[in-house]
N, C-alpha and C. Protein backbone atom coordinates (compact mmCIF):
# COMPACT_ATOMS: atom_id res chain seq x y z
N UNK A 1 8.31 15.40 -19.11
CA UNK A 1 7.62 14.17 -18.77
C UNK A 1 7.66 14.02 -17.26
N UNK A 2 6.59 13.52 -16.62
CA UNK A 2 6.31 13.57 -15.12
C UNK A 2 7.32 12.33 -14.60
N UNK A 3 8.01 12.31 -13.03
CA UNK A 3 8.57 11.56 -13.08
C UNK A 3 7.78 10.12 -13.00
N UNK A 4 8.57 8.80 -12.43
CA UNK A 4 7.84 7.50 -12.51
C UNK A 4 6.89 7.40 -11.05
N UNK A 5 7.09 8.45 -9.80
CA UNK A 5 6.66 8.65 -8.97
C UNK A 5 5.58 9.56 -8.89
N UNK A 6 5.38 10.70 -9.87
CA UNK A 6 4.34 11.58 -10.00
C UNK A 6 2.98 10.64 -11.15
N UNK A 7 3.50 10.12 -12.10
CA UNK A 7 2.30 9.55 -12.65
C UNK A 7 1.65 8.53 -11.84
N UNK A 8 2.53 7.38 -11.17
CA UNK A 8 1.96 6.37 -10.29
C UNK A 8 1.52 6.61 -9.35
N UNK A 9 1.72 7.80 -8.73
CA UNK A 9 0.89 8.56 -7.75
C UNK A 9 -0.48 8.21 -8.42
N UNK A 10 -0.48 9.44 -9.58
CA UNK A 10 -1.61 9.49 -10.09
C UNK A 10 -2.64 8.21 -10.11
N UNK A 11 -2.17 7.04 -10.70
CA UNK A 11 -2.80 6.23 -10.29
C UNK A 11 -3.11 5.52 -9.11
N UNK A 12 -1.94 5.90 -8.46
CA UNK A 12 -2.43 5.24 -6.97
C UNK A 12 -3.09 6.01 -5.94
N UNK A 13 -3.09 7.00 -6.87
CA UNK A 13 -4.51 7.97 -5.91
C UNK A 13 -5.78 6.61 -5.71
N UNK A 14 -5.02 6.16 -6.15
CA UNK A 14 -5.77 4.48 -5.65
C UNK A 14 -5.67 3.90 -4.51
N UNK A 15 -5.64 4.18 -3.71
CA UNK A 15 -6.04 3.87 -2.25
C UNK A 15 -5.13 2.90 -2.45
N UNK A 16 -3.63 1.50 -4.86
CA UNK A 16 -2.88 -0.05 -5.65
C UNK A 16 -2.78 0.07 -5.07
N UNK A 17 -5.09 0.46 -4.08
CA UNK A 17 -4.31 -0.73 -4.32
C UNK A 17 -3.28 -0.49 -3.27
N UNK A 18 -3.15 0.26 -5.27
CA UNK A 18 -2.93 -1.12 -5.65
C UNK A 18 -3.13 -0.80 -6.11
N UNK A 19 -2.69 1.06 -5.97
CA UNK A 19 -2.27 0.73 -5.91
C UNK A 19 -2.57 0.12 -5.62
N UNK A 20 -0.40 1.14 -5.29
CA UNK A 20 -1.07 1.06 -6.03
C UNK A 20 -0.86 1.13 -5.78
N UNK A 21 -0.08 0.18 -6.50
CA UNK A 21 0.81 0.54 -5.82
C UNK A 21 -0.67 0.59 -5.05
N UNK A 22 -0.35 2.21 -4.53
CA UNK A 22 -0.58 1.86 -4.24
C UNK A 22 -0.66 1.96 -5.19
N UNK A 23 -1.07 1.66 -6.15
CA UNK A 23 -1.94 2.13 -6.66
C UNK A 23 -1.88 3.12 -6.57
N UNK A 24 -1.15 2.38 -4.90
CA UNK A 24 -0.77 4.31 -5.89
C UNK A 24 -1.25 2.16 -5.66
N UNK A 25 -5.25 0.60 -4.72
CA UNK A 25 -5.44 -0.69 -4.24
C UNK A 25 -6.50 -0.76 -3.20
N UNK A 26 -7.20 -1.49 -3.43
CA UNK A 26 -8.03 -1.39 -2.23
C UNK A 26 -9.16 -2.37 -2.67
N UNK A 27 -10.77 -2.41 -1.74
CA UNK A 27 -11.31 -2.96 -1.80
C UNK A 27 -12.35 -2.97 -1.89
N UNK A 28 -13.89 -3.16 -2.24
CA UNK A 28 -14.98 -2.42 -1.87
C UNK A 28 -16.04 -3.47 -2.01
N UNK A 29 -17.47 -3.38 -2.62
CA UNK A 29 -18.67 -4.48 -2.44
C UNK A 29 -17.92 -5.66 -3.20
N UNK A 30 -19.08 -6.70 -2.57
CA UNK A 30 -19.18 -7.42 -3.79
C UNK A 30 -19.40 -7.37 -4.80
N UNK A 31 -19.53 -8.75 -5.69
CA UNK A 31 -20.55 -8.27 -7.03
C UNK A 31 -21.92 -8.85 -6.93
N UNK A 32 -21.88 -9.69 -6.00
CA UNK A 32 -22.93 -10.79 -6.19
C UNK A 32 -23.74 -10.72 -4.62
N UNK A 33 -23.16 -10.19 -3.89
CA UNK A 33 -23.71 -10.35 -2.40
C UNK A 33 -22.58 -9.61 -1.41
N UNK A 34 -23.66 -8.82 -0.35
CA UNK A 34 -22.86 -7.96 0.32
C UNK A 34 -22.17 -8.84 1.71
N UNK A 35 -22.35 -10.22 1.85
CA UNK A 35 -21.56 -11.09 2.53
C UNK A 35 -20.01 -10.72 2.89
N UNK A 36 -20.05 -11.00 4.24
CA UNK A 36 -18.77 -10.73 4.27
C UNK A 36 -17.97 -11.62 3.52
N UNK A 37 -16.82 -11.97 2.57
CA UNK A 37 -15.89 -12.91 2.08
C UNK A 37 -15.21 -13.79 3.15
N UNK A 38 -14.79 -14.89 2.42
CA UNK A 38 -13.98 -15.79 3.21
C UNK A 38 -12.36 -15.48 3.42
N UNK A 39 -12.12 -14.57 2.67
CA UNK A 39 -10.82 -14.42 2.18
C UNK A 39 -9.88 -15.50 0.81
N UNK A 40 -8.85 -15.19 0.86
CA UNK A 40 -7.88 -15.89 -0.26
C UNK A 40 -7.21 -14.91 -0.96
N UNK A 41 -6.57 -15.36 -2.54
CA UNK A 41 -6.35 -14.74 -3.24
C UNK A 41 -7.29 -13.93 -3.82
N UNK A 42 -6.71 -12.45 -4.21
CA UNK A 42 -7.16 -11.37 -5.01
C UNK A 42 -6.31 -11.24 -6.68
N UNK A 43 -6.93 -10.42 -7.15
CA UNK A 43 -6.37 -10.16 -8.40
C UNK A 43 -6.43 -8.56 -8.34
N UNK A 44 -5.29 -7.48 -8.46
CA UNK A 44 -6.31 -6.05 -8.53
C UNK A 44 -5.48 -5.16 -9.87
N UNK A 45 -6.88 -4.77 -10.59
CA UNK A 45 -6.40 -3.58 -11.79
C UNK A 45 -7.12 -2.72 -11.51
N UNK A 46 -5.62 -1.83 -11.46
CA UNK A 46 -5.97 0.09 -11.49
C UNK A 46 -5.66 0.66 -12.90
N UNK A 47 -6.93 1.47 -13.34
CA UNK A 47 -6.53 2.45 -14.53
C UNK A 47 -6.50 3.92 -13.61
N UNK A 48 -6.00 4.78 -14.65
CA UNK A 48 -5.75 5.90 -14.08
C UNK A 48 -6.84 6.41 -14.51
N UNK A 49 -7.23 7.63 -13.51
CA UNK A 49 -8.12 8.19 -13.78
C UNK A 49 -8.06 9.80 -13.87
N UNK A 50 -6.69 10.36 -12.37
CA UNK A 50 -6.90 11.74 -12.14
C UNK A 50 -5.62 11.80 -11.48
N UNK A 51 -4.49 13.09 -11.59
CA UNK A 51 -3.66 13.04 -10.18
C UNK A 51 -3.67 12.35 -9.04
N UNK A 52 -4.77 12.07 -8.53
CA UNK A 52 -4.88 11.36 -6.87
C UNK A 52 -6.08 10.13 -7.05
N UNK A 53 -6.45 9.98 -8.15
CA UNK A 53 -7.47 8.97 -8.30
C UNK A 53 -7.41 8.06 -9.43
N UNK A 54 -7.93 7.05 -9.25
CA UNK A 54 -7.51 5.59 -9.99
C UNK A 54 -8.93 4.75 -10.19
N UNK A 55 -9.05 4.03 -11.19
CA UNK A 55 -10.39 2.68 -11.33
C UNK A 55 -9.79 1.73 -10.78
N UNK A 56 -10.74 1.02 -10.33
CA UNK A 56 -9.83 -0.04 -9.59
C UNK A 56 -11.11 -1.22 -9.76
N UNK A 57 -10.60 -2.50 -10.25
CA UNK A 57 -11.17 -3.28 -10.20
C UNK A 57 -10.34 -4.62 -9.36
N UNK A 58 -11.09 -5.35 -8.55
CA UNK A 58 -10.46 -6.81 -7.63
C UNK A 58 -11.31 -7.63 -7.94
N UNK A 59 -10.53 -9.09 -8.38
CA UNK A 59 -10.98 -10.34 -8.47
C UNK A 59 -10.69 -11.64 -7.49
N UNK A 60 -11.11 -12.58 -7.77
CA UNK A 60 -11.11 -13.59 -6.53
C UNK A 60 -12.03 -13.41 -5.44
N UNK A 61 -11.18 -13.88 -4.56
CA UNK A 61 -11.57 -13.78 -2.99
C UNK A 61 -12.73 -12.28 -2.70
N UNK A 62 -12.20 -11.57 -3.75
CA UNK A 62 -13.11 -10.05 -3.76
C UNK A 62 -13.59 -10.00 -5.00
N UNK A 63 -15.11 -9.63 -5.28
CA UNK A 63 -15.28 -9.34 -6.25
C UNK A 63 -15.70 -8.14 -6.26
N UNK A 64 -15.23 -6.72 -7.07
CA UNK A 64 -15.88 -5.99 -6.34
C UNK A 64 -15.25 -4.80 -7.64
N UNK A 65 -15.68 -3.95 -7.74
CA UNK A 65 -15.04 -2.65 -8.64
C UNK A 65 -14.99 -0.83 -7.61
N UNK A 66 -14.48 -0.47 -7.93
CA UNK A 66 -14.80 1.21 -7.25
C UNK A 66 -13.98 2.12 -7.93
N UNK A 67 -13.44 3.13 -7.07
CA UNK A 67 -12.36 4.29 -7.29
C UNK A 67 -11.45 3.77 -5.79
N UNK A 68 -10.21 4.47 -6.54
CA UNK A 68 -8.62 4.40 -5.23
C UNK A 68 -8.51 5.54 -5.45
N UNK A 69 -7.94 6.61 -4.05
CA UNK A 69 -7.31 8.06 -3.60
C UNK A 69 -6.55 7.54 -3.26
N UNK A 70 -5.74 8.21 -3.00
CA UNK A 70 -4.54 8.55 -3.09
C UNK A 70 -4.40 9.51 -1.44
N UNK A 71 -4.02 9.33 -0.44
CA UNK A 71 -4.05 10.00 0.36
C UNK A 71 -2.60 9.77 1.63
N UNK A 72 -2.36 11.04 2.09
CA UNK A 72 -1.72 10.98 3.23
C UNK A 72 -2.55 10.07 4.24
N UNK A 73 -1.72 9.37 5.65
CA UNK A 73 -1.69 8.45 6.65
C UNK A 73 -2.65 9.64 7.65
N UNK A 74 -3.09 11.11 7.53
CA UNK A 74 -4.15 11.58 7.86
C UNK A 74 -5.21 11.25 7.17
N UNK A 75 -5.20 10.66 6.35
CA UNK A 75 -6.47 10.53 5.48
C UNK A 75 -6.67 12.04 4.43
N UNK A 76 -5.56 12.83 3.67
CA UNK A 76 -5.59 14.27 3.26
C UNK A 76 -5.31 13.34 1.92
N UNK A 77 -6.68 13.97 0.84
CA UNK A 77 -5.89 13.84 -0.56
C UNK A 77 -4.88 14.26 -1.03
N UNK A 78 -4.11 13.24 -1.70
CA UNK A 78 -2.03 13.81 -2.02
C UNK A 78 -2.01 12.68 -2.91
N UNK A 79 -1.25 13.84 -4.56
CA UNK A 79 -0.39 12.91 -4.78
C UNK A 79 0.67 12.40 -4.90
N UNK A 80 1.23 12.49 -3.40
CA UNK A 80 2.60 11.74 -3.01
C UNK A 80 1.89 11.01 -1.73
N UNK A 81 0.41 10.45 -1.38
CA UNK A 81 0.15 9.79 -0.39
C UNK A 81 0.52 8.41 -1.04
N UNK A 82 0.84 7.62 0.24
CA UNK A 82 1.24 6.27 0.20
C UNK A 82 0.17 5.60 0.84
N UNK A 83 -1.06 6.06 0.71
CA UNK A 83 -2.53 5.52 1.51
C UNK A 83 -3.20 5.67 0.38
N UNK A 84 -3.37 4.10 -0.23
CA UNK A 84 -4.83 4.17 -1.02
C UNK A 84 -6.13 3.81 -0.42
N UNK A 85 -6.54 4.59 -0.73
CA UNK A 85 -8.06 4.02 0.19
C UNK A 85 -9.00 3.94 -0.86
N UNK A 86 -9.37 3.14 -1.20
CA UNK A 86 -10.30 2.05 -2.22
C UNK A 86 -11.65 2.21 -1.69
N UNK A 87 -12.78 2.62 -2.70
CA UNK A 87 -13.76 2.79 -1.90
C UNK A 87 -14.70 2.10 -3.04
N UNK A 88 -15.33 1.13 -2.59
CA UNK A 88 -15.97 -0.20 -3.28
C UNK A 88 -17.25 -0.03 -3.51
N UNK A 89 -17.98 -0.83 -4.14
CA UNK A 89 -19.66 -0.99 -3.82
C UNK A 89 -20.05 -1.52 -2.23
N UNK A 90 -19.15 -2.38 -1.87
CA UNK A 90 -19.73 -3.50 -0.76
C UNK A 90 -19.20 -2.96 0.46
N UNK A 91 -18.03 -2.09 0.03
CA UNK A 91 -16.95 -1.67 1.29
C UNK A 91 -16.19 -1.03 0.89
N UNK A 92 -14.83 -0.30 1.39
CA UNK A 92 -13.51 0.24 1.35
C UNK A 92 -12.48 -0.79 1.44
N UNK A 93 -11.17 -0.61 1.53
CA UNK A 93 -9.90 -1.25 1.80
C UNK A 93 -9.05 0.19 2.38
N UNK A 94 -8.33 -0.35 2.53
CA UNK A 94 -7.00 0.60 2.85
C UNK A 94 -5.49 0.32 2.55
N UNK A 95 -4.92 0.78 1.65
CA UNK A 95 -3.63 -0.33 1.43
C UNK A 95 -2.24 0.73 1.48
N UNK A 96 -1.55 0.23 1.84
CA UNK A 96 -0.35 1.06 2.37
C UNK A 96 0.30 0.50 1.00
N UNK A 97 0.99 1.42 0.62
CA UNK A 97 2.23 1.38 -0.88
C UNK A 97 3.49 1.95 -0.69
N UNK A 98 3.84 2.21 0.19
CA UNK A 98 5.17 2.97 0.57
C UNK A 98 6.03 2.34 0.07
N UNK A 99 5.96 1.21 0.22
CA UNK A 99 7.15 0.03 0.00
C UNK A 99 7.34 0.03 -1.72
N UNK A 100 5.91 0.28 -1.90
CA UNK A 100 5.64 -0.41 -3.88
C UNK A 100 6.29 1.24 -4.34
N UNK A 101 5.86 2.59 -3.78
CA UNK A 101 6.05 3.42 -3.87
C UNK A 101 7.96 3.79 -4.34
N UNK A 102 8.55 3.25 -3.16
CA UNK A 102 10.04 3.29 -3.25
C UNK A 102 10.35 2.70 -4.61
N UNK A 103 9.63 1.85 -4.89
CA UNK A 103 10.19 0.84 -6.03
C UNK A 103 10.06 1.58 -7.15
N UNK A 104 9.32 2.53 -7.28
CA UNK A 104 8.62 3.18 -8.08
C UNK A 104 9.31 4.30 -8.50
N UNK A 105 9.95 4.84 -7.41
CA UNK A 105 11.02 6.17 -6.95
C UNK A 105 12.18 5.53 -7.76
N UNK A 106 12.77 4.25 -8.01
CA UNK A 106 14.42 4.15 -8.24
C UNK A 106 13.59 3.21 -10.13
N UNK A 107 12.83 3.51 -10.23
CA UNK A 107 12.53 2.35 -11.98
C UNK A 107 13.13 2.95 -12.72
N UNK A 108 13.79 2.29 -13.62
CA UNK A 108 15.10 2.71 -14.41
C UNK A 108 14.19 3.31 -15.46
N UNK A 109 14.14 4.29 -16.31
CA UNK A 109 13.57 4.51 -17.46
C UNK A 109 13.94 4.26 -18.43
N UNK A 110 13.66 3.73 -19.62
CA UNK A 110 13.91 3.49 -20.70
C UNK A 110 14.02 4.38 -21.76
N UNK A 111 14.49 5.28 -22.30
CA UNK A 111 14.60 6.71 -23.02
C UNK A 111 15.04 6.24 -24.14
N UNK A 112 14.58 6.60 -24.91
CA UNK A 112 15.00 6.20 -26.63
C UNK A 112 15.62 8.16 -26.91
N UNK A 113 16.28 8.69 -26.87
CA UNK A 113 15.98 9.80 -27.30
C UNK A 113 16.43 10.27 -28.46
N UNK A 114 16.31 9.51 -29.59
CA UNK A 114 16.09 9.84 -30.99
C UNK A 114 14.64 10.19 -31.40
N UNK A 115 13.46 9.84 -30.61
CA UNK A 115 12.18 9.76 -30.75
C UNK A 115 11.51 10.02 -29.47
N UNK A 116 11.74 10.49 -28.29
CA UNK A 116 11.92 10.44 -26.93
C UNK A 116 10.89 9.90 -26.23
N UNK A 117 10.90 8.48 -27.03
CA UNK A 117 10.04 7.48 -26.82
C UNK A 117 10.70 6.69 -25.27
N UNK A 118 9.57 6.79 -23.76
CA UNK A 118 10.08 6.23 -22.71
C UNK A 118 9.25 5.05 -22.26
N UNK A 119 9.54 4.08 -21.29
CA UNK A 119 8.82 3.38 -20.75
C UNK A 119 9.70 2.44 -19.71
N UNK A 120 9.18 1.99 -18.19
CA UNK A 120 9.73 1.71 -16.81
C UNK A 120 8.32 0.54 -16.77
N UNK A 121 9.26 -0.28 -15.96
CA UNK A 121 7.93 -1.21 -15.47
C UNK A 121 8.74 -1.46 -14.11
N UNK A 122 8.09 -1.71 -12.86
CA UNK A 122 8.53 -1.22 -11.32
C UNK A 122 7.39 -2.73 -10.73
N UNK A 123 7.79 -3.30 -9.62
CA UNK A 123 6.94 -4.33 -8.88
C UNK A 123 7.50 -4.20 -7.63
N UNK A 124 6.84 -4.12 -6.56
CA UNK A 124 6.92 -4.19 -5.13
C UNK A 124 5.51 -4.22 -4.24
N UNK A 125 5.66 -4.46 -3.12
CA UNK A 125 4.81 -4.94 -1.98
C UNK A 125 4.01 -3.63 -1.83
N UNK A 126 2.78 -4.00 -0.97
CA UNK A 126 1.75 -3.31 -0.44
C UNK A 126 1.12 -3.76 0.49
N UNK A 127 0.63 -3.78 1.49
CA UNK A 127 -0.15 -4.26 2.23
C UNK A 127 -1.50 -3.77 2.44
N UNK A 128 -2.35 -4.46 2.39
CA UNK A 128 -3.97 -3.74 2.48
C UNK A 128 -3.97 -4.32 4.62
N UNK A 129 -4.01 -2.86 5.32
CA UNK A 129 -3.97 -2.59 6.85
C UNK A 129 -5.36 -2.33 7.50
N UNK A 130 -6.42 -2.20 6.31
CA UNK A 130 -7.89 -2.42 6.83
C UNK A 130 -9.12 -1.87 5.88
N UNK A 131 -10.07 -2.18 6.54
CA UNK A 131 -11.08 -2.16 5.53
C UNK A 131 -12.58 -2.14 6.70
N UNK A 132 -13.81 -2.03 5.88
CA UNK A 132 -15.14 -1.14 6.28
C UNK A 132 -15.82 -2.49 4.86
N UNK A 133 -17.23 -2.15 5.90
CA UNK A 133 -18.38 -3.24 5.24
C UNK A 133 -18.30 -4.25 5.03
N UNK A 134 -18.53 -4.48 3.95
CA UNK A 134 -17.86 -6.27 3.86
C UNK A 134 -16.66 -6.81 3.93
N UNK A 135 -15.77 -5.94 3.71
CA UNK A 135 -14.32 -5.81 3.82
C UNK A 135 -13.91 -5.52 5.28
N UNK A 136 -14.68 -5.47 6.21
CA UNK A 136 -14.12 -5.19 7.72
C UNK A 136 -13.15 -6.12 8.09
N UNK A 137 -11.99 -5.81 8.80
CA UNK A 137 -10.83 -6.42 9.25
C UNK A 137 -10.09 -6.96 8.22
N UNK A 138 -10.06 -6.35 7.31
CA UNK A 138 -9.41 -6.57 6.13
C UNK A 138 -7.96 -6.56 6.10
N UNK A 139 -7.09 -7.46 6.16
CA UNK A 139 -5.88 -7.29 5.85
C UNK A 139 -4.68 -8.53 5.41
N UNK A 140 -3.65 -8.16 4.50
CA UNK A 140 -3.27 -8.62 3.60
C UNK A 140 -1.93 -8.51 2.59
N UNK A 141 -1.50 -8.89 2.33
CA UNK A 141 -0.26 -8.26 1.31
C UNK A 141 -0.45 -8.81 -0.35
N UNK A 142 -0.04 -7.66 -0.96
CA UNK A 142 0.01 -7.52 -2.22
C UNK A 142 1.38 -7.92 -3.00
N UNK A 143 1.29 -7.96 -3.88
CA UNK A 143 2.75 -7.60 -5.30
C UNK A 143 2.31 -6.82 -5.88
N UNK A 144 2.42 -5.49 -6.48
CA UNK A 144 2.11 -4.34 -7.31
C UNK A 144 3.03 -4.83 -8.75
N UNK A 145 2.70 -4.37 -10.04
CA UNK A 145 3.32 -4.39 -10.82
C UNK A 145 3.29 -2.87 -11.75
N UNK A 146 3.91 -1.89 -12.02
CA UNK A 146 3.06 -0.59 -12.60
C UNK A 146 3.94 -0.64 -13.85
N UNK A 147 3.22 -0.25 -15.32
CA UNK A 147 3.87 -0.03 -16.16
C UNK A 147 3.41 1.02 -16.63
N UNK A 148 3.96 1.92 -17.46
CA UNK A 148 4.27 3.37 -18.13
C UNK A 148 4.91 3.17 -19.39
N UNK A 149 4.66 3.81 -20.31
CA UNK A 149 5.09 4.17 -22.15
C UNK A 149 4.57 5.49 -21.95
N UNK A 150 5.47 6.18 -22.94
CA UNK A 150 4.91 7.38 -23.43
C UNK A 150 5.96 7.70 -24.26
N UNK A 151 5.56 9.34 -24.74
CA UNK A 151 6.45 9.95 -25.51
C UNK A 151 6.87 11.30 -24.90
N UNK A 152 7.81 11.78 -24.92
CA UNK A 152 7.93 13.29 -24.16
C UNK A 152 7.92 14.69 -25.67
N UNK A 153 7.66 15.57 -25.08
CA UNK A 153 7.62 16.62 -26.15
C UNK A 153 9.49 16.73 -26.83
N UNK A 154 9.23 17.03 -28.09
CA UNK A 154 10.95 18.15 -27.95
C UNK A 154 10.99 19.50 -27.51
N UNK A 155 12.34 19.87 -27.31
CA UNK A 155 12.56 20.88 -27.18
C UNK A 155 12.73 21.96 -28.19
N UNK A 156 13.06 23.12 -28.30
CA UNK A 156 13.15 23.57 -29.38
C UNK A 156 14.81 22.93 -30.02
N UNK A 157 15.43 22.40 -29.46
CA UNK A 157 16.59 22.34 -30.11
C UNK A 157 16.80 20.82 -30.28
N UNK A 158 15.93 19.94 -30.12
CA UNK A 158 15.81 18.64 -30.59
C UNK A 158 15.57 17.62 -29.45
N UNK A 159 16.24 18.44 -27.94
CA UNK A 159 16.07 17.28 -27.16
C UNK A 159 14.49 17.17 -26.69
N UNK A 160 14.54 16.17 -25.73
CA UNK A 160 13.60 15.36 -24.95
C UNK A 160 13.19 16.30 -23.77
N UNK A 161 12.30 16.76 -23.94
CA UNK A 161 11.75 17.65 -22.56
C UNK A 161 11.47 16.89 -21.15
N UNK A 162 11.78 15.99 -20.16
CA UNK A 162 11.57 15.15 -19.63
C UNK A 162 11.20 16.22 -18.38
N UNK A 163 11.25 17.40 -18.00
CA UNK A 163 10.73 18.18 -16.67
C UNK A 163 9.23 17.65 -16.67
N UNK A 164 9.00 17.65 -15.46
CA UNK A 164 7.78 17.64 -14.69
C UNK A 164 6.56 18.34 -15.08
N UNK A 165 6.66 19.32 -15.27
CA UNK A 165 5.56 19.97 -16.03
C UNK A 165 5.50 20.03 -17.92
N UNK A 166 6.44 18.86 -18.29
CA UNK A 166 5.85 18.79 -19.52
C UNK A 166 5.15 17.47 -19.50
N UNK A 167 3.83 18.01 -20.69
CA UNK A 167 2.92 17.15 -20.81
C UNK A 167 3.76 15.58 -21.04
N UNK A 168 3.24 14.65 -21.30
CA UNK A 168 2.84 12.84 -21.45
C UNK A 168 2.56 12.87 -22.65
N UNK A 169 3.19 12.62 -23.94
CA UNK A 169 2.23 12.19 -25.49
C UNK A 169 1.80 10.92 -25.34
N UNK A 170 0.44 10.57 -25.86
CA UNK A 170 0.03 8.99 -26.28
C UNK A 170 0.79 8.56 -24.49
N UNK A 171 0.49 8.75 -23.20
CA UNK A 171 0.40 8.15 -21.97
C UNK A 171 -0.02 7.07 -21.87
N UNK A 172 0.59 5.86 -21.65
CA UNK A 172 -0.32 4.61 -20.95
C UNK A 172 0.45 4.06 -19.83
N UNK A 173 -0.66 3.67 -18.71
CA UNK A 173 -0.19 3.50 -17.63
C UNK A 173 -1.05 2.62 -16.92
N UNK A 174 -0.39 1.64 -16.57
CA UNK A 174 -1.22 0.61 -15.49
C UNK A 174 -0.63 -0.27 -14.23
N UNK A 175 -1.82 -0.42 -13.65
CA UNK A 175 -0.99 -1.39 -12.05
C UNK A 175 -1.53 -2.38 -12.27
N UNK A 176 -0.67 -3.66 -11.78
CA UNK A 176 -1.85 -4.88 -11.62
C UNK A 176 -1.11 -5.53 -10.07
N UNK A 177 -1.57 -6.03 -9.63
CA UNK A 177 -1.37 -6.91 -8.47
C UNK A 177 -1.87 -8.44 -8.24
N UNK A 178 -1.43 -8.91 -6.89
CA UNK A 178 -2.03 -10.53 -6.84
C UNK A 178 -1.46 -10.24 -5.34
N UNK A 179 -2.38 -10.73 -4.43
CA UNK A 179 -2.05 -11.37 -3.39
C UNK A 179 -3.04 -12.11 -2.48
N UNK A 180 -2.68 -12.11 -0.83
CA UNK A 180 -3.42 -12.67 -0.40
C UNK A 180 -4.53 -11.80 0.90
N UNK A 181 -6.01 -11.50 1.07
CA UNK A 181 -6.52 -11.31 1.73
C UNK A 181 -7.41 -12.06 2.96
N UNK A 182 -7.23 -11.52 4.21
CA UNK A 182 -7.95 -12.39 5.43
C UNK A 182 -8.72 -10.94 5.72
N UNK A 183 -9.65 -11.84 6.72
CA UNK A 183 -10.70 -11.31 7.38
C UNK A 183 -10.72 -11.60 9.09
């Protein structure tokens, strides 16, 4: 089973956001008009989509849907980047997760291993450090929340395969966030 840092990657190939963690987060058009926003509260959900990429939908102050990467502070797809970069209908975001990331690194797992049924739920900060189009001068702080269930394979001798390169059974995984965005 991948650790709690390699799957949330995965999703925060999300620019969470947000991440999104960041998402392991981010920002992009409107829904209704390519206006710049006034700012306020956001709402943001990331599904997973890929190793380094995430769905990402934001409410409130943003209305807006896209994809989050997952990238190194060069802007290099990774999934161990702590740069989601959210790329919207209306605009981008940019949201730093390092912080949500750490949180993510120490989540206690929950291991049943009679059934090697697992699941961690992890919350920490993010900050969205900028943004493009309607989202220009975008910046802001988040709360990340990421949760994970799954099942791990057995081994041949009964245990719980929990290494890195064994597959995820029945995987579910999600981020949600809330915070506040200015312009």
């Amino acid at each position: 089973m991948k650790s709690p840092r390699t799957i949330v990657a995965a999703l925060l190939a999300t620019g969470a956001l947000l991440a999104t963690g960041s998402l392991a987060l981010a920002a992009g058009p409107r829904a209704h008009s390519a206006a710049t926003p006034k700012g306020g509260t956001i709402r943001v959900f990331v599904s997973h989509i890929g190793t380094t990429k995430a769905k990402l939908t934001i409410t409130g102050a943003i209305g807006d849907y896209g994809t989050a990467v997952s990238e190194t502070k060069q802007g290099k797809v990774s999934s161990n980047g702590v740069y989601q970069h959210a790329k919207l209908k209306h605009g981008t975001l940019v949201i730093n997760t390092g912080a949500f990331d750490k949180k993510l690194n120490h989540a206690h797992f929950h291991l049943n291993s009679s059934n090697c049924s697992a699941s961690f739920t992890a919350t920490g900060p993010a900050t969205i450090t900028s943004g493009t189009g309607a989202y220009a001068g975008a910046h802001g702080n988040l709360t990340l929340t990421a949760q994970f269930a799954g099942i791990a394979p057995k081994k041949a001798n009964g245990s719980c395969n929990l290494s890195n390169s064994a597959p995820t059974l029945g995987g579910f995984i999600v981020i949600t966030g809330k915070g506040k965005v200015s312009f």
